[in-house]
N, C-alpha and C. Protein backbone atom coordinates (compact mmCIF):
# COMPACT_ATOMS: atom_id res chain seq x y z
N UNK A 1 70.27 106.54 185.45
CA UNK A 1 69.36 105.75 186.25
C UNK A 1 69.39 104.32 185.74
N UNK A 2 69.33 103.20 187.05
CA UNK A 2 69.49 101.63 186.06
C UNK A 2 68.85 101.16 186.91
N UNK A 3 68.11 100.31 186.85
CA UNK A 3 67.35 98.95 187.17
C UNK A 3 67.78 97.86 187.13
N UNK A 4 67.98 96.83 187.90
CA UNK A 4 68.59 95.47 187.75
C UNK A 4 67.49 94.55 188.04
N UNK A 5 67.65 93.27 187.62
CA UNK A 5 66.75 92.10 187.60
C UNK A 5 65.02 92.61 187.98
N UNK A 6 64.50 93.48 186.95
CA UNK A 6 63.48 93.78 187.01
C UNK A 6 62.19 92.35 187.37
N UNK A 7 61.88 92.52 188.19
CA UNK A 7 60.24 91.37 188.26
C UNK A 7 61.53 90.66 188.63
N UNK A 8 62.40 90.82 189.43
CA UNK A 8 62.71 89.14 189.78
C UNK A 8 63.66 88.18 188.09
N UNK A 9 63.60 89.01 187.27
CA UNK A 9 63.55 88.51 186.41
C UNK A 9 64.87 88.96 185.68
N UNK A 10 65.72 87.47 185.80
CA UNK A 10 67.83 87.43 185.58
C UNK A 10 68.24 87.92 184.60
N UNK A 11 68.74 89.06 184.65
CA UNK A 11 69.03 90.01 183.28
C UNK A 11 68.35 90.70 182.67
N UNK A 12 67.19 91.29 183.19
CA UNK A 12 66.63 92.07 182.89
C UNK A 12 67.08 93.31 183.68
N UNK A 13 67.64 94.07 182.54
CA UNK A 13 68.00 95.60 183.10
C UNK A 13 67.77 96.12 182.67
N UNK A 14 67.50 97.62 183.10
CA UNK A 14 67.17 99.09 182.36
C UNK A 14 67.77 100.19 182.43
N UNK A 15 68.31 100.32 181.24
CA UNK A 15 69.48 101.90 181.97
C UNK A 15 68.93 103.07 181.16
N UNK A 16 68.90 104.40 182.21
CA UNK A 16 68.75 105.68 181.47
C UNK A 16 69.81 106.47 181.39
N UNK A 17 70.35 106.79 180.40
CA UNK A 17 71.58 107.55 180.03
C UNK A 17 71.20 108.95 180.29
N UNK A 18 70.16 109.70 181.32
CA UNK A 18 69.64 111.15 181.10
C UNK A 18 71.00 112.42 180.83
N UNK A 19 71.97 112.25 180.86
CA UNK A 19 72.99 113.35 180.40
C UNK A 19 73.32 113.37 178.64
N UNK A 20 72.69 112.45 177.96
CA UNK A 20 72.84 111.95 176.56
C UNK A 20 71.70 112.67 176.00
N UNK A 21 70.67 113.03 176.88
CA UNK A 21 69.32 113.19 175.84
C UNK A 21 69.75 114.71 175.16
N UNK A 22 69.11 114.94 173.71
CA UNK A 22 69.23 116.39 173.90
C UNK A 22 68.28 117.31 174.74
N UNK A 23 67.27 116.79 175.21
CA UNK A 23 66.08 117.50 176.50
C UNK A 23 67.30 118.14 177.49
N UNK A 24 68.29 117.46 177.54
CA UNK A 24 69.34 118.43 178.58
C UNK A 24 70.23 119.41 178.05
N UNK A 25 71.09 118.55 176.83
CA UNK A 25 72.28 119.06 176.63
C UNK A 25 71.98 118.99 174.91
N UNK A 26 71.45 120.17 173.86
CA UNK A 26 71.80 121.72 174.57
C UNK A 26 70.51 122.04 174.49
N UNK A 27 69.02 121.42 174.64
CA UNK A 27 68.28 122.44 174.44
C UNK A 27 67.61 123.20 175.81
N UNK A 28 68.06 122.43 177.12
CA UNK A 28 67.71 123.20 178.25
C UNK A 28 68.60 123.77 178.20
N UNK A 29 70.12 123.73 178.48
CA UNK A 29 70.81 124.53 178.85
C UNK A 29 70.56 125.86 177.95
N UNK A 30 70.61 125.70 176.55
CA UNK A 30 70.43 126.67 175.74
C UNK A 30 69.20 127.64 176.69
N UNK A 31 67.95 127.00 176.50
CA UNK A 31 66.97 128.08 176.93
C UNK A 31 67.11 128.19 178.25
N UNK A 32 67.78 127.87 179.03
CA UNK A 32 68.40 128.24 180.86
C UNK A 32 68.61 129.79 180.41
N UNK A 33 70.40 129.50 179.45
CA UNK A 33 71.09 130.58 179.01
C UNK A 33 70.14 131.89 177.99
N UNK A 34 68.94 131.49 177.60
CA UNK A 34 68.27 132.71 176.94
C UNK A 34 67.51 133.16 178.13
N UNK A 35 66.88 132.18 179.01
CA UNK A 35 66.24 133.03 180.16
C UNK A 35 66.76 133.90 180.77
N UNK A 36 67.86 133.22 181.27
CA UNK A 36 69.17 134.58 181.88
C UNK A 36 69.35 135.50 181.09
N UNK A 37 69.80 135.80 179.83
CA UNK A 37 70.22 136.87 178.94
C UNK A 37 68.99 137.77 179.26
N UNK A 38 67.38 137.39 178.84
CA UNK A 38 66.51 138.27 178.55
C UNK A 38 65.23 138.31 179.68
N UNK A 39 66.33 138.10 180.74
CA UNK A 39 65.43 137.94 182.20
C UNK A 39 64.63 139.36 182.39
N UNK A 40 65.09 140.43 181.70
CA UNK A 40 64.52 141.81 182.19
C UNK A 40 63.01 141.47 180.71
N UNK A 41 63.08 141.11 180.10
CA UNK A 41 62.20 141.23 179.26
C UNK A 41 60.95 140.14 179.32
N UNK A 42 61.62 139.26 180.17
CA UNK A 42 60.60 138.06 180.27
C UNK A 42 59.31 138.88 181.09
N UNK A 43 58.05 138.47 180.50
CA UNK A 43 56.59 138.83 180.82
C UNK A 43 56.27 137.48 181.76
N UNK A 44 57.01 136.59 182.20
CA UNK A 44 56.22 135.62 182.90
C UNK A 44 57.51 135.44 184.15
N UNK A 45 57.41 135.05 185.56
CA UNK A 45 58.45 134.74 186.19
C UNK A 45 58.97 133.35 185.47
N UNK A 46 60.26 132.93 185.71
CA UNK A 46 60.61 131.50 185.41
C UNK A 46 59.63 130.49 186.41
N UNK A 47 59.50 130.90 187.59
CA UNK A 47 58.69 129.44 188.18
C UNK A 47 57.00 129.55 187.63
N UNK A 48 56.42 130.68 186.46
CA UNK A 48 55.29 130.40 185.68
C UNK A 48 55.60 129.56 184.65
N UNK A 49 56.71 129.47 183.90
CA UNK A 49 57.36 129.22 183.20
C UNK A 49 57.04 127.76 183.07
N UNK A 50 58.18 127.43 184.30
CA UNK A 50 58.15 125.62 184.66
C UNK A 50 56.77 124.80 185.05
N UNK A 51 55.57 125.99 185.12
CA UNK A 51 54.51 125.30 185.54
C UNK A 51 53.60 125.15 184.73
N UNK A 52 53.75 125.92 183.98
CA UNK A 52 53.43 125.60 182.17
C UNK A 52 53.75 124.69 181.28
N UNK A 53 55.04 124.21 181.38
CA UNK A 53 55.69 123.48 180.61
C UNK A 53 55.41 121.95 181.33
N UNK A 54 55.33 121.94 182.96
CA UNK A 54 54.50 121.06 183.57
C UNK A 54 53.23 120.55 183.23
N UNK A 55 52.70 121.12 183.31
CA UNK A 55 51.00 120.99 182.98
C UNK A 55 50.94 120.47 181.62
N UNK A 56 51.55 121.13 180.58
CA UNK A 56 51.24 120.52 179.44
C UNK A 56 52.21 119.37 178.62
N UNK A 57 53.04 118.87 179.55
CA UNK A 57 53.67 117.18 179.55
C UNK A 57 53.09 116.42 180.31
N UNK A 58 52.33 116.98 181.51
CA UNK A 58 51.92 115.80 182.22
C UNK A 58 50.68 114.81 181.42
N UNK A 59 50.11 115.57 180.45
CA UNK A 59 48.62 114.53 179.47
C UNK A 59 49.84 113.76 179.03
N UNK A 60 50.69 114.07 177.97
CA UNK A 60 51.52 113.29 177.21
C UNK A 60 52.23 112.82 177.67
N UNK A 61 52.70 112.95 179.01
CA UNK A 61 54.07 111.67 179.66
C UNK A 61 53.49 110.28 179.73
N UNK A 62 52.07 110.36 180.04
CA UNK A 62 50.90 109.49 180.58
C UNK A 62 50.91 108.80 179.28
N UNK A 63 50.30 109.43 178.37
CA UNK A 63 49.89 108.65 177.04
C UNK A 63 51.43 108.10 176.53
N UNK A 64 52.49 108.42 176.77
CA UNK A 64 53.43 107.83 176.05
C UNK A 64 53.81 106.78 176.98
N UNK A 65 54.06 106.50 177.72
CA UNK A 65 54.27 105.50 178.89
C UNK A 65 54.71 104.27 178.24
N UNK A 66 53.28 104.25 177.82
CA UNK A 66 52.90 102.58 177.62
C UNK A 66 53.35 102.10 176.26
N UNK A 67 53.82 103.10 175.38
CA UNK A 67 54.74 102.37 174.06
C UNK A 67 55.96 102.81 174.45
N UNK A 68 56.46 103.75 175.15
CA UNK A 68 57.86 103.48 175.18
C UNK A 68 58.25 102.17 176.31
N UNK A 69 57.47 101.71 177.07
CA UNK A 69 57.79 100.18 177.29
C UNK A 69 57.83 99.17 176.15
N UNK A 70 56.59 99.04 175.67
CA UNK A 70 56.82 98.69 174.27
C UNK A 70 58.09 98.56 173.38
N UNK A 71 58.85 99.50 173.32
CA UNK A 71 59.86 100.05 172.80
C UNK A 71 61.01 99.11 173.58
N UNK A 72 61.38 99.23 174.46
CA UNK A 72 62.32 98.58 175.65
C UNK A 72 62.05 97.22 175.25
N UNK A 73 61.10 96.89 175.06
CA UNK A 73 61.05 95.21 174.94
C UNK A 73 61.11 94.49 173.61
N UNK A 74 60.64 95.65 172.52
CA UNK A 74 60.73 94.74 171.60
C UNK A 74 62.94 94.77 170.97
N UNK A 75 63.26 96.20 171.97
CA UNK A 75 64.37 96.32 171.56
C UNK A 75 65.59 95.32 171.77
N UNK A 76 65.18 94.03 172.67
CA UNK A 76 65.75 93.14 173.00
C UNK A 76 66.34 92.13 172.43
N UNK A 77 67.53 91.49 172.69
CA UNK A 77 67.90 90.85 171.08
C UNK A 77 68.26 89.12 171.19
N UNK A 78 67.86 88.46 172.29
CA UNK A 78 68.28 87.03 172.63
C UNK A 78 66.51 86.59 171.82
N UNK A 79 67.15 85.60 171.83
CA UNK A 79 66.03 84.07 170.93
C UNK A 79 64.75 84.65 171.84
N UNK A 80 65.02 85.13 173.09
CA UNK A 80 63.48 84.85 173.61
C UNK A 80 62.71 86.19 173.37
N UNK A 81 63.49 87.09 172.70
CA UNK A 81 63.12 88.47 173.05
C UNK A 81 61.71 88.75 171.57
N UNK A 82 60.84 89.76 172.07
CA UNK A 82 59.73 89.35 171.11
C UNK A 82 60.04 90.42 169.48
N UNK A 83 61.12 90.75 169.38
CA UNK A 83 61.31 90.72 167.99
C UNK A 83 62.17 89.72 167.70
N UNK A 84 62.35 88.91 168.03
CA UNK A 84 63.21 87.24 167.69
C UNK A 84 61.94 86.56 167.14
N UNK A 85 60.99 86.53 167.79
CA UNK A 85 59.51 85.50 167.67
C UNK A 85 58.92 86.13 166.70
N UNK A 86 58.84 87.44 166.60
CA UNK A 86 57.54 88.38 165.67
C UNK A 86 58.56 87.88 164.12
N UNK A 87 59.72 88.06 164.27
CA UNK A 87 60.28 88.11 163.05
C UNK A 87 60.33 86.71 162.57
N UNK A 88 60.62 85.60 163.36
CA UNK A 88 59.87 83.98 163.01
C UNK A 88 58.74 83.96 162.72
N UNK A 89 57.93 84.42 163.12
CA UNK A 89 56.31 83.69 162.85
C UNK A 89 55.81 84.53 162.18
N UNK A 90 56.08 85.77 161.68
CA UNK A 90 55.20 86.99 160.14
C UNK A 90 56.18 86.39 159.52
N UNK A 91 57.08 85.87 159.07
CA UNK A 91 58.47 85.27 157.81
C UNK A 91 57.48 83.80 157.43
N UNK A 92 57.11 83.39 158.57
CA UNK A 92 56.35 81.70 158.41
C UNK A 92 54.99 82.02 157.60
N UNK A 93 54.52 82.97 158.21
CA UNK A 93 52.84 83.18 157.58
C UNK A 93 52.83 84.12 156.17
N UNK A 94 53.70 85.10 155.91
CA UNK A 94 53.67 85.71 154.98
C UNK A 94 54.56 85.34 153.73
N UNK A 95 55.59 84.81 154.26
CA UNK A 95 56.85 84.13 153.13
C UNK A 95 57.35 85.46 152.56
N UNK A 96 57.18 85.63 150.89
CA UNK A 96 57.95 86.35 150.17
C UNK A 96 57.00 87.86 150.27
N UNK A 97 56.15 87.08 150.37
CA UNK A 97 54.66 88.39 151.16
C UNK A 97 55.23 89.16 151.93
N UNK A 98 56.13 89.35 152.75
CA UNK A 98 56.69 89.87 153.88
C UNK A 98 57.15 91.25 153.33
N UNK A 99 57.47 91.61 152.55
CA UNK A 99 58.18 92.79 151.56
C UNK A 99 57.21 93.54 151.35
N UNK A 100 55.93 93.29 151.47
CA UNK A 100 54.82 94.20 151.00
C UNK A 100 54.51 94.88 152.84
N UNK A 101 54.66 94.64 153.97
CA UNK A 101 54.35 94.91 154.59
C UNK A 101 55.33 95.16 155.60
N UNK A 102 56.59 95.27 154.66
CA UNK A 102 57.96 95.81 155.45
C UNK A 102 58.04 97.17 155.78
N UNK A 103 57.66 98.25 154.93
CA UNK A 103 57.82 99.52 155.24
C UNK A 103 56.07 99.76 156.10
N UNK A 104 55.34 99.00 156.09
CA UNK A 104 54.27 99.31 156.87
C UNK A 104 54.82 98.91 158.30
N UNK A 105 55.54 98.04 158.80
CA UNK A 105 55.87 97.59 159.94
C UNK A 105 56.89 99.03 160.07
N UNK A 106 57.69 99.17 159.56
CA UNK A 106 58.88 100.48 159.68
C UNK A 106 58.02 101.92 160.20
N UNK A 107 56.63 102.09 159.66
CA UNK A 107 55.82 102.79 160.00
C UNK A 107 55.56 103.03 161.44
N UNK A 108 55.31 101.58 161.70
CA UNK A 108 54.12 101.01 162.88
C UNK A 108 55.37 101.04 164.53
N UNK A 109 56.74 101.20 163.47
CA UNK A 109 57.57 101.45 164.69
C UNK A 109 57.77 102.85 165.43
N UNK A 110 57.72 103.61 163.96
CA UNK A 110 57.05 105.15 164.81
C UNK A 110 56.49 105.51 164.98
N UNK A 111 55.32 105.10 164.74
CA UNK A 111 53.83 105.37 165.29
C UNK A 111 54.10 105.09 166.36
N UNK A 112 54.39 103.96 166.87
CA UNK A 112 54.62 104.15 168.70
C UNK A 112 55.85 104.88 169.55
N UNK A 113 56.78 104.82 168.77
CA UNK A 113 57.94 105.81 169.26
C UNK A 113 58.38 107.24 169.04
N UNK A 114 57.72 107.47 167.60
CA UNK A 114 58.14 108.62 167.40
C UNK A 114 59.41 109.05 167.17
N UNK A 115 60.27 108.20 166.46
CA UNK A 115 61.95 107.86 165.82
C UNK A 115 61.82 107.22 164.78
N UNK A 116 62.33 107.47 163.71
CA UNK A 116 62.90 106.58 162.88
C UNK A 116 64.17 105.98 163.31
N UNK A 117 64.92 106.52 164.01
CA UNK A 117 66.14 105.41 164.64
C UNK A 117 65.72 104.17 165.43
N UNK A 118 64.68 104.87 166.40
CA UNK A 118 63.68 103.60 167.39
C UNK A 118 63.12 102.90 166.83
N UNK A 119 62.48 102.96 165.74
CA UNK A 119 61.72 101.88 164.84
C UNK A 119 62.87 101.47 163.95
N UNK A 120 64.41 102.06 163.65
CA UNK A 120 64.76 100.93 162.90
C UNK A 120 65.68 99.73 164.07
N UNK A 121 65.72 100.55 165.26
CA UNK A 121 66.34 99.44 166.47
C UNK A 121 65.36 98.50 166.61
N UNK A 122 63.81 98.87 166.71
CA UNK A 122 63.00 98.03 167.52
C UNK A 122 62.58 96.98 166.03
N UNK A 123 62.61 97.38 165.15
CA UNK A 123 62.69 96.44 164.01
C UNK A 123 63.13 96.01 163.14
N UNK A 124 64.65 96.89 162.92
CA UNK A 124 65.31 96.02 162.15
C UNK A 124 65.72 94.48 162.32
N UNK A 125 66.08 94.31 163.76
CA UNK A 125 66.13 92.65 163.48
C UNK A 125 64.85 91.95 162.86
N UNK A 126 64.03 92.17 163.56
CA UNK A 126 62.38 91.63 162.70
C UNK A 126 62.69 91.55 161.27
N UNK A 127 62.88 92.43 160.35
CA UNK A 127 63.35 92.79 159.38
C UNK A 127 64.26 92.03 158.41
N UNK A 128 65.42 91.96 159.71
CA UNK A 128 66.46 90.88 158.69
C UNK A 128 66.32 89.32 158.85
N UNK A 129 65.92 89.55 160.32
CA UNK A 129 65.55 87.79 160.16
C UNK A 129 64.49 87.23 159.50
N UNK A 130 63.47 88.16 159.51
CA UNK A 130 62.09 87.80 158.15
C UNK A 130 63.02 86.92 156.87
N UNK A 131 64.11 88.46 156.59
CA UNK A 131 64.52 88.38 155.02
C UNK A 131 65.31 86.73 155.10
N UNK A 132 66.45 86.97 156.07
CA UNK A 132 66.84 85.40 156.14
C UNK A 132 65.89 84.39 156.17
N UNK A 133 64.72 84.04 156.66
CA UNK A 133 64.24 83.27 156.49
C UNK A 133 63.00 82.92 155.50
N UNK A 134 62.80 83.71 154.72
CA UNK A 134 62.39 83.67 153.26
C UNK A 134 63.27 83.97 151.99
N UNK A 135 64.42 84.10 152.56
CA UNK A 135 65.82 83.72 151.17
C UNK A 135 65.09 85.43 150.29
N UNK A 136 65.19 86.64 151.27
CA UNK A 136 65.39 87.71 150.73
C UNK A 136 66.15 88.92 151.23
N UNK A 137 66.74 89.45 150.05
CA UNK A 137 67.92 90.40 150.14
C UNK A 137 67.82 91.23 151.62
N UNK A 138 68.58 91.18 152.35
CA UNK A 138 68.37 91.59 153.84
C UNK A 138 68.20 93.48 153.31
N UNK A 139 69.14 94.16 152.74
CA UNK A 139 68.93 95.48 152.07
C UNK A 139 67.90 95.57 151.54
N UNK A 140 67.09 95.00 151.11
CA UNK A 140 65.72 95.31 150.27
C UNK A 140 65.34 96.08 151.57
N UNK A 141 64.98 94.35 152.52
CA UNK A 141 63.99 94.76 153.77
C UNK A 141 64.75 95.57 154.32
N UNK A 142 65.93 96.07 154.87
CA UNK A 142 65.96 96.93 155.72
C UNK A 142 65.68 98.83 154.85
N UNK A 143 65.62 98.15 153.69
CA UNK A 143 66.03 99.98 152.94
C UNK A 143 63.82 100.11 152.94
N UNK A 144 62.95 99.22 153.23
CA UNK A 144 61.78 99.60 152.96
C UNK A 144 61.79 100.02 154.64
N UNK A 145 62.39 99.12 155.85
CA UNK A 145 61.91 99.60 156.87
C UNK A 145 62.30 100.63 157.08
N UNK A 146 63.37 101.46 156.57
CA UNK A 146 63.91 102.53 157.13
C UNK A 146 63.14 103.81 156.16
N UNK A 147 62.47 103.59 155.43
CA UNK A 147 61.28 104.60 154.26
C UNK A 147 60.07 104.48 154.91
N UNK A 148 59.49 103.53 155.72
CA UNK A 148 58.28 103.12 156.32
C UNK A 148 58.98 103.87 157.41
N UNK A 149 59.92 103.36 158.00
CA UNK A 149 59.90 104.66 159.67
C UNK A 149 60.19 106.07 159.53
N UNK A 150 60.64 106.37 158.45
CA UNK A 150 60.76 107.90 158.11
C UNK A 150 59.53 108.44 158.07
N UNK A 151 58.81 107.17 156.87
CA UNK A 151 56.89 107.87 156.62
C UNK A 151 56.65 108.47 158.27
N UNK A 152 56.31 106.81 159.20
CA UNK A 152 55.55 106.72 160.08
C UNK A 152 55.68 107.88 160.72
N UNK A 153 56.65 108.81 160.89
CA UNK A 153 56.91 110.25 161.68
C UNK A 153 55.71 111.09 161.53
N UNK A 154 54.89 110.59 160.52
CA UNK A 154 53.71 111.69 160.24
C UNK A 154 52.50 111.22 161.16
N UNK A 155 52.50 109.72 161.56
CA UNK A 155 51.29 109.19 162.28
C UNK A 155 52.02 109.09 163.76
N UNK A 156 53.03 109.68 164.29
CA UNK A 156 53.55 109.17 165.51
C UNK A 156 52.61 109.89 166.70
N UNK A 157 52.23 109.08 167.38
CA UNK A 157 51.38 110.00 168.09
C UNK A 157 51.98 110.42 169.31
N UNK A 158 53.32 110.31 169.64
CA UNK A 158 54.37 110.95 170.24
C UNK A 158 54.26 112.21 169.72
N UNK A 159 54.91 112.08 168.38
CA UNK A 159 55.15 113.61 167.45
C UNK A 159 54.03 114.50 167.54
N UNK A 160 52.74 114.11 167.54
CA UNK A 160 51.46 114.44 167.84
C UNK A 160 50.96 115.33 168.85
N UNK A 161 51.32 114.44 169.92
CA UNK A 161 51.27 115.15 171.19
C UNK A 161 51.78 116.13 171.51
N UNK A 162 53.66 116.30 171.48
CA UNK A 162 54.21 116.93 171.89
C UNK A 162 53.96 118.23 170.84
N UNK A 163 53.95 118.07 169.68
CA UNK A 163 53.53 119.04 168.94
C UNK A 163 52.30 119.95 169.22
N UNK A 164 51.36 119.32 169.83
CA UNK A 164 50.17 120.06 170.04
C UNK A 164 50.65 120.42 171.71
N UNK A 165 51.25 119.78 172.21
CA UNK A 165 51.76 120.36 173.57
C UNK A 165 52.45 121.88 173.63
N UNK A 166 53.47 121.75 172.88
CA UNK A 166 54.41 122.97 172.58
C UNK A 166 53.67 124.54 172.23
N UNK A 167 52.73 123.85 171.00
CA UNK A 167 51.93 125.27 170.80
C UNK A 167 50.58 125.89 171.26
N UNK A 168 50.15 124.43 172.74
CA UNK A 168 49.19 124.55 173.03
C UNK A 168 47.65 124.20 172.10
N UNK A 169 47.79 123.72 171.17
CA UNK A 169 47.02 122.91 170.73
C UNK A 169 46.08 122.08 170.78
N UNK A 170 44.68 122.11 171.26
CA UNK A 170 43.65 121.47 172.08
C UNK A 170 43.04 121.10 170.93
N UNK A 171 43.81 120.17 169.94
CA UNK A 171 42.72 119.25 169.10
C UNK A 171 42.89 117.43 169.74
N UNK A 172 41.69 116.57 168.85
CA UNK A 172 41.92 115.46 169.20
C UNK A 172 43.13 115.28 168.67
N UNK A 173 43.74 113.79 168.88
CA UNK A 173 45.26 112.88 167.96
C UNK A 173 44.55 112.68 166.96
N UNK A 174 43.38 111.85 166.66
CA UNK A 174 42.25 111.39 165.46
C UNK A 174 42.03 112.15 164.17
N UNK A 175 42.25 113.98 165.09
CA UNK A 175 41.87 114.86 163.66
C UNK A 175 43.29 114.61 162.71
N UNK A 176 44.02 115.18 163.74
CA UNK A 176 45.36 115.13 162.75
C UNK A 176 46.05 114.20 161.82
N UNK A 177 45.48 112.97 162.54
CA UNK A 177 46.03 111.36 161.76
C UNK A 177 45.25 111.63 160.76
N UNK A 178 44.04 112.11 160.63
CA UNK A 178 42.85 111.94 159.34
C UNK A 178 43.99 112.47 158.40
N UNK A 179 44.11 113.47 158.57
CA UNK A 179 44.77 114.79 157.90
C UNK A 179 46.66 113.95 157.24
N UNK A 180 47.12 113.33 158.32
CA UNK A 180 48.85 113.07 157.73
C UNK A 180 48.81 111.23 157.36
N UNK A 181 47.85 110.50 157.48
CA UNK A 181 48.02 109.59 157.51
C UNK A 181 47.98 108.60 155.86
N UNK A 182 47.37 109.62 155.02
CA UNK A 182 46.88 109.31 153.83
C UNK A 182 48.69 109.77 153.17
N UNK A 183 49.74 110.33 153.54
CA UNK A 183 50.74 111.18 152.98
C UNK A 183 51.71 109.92 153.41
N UNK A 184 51.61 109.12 154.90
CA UNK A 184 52.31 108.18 155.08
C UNK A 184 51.67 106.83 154.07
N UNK A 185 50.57 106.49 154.09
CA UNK A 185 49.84 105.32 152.92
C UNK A 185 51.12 105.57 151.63
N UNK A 186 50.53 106.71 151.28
CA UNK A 186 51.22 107.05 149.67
C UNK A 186 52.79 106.54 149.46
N UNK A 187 53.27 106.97 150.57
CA UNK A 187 54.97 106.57 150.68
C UNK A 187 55.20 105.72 150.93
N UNK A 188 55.20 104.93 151.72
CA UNK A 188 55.03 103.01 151.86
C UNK A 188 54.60 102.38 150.76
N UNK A 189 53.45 102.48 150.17
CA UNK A 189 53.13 102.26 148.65
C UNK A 189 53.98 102.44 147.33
N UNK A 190 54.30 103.75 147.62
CA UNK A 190 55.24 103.70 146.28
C UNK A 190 56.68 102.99 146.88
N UNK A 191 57.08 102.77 147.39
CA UNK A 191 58.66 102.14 148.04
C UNK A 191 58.34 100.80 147.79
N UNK A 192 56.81 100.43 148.12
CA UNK A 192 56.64 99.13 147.99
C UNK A 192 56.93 98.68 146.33
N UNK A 193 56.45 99.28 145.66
CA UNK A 193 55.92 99.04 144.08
C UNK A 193 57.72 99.02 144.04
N UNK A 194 58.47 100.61 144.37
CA UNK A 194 59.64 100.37 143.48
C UNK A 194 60.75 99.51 143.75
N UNK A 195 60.37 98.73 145.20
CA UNK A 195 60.76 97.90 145.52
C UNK A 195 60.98 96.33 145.33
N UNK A 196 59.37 95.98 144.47
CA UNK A 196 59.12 94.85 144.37
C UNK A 196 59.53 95.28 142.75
N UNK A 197 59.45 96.11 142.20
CA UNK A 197 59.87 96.49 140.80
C UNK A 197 61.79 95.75 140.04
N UNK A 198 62.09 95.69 141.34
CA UNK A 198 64.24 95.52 141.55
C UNK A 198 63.76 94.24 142.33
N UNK A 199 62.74 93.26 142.71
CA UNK A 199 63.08 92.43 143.67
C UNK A 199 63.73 91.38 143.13
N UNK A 200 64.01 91.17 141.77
CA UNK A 200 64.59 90.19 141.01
C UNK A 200 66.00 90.18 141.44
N UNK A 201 66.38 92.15 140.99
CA UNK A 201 67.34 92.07 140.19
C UNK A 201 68.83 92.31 141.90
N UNK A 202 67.45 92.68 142.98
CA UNK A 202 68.38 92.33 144.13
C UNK A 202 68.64 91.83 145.12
């Protein structure tokens, strides 16, 4: 699926690769192929099936919406795009400061996406251009953002959802963050310390 000059607006495109996701290839086909095998044993028809699995994506397609746009935009990579600007103006205000709140940003990328690959696309440039422009080791910052987006997997409220989707799970997002969010703090913290511990020596 692709989009061209979205809003009127020259070069703005959007492409969906849907034969790439694994949602198709293999974990539907896989469970297509177990439905068929153990069709005599299945307790539900397949079209209860699909209306189940309906119902309980439709809360979470909704709630995710609006950061995976998020996602699309900050993933953009010309001067005007807003991880070009975010990564100029936190480098201007924080300076060498910026390192303490590198793996918290690496976090803050899966908290809305729910990837550590997506948060290191949607912020590694942020990341390196910070480091270039406070004269620091571009590897420092990218090795804290990529420990901060591993953490953030515990606060993603993607991961959240779908997790409580799958097993049917009728708690708030709020309880669970109480519960994983203190485990992501701890790990950003210590990366930070052993980070700024070598910041001399790299």
């Amino acid at each position: 699926f692709q989009l061209n000059n979205i809003l009127t607006y020259p070069s703005l495109n959007w492409k969906f690769e849907f034969l790439y996701l694994p949602f198709i290839m293999p974990f539907m086909l896989v469970s297509l192929f177990t439905m068929f095998i153990y069709r005599k044993d299945m307790q539900r028809s397949p079209k209860d099936i699909a209306l189940i699995v309906v119902e309980r994506l439709t809360n979470p397609a909704v709630a995710l919406l609006g950061a995976l746009c998020l996602v699309q935009l900050l993933t953009r990579v010309d001067t005007a795009a807003p991880a070009f600007i975010l990564g100029t103006v936190l480098s201007d205000w924080f300076k060498e400061a910026f390192i303490i709140i590198s793996p918290l940003l690496g976090a803050l990328g899966s908290f809305f996406s729910g990837s550590t690959t997506v948060s290191n696309l949607t912020f590694g440039t942020i990341q390196a251009l910070a480091a270039e422009s406070v004269s620091v080791s571009k590897t420092t910052m990218l090795a804290l953002q990529a420990v901060g987006g591993s953490a953030g997997n515990g606060i993603s409220l993607s991961n959240i959802i779908s997790g409580c989707s799958v097993v049917g799970l009728h708690v708030g997002e709020g309880t669970i963050l109480v519960q994983t969010y203190k485990f992501v703090l701890s790990i950003t913290t210590i990366s930070t310390v052993v980070m700024l511990a070598f910041f001399f020596r790299f």
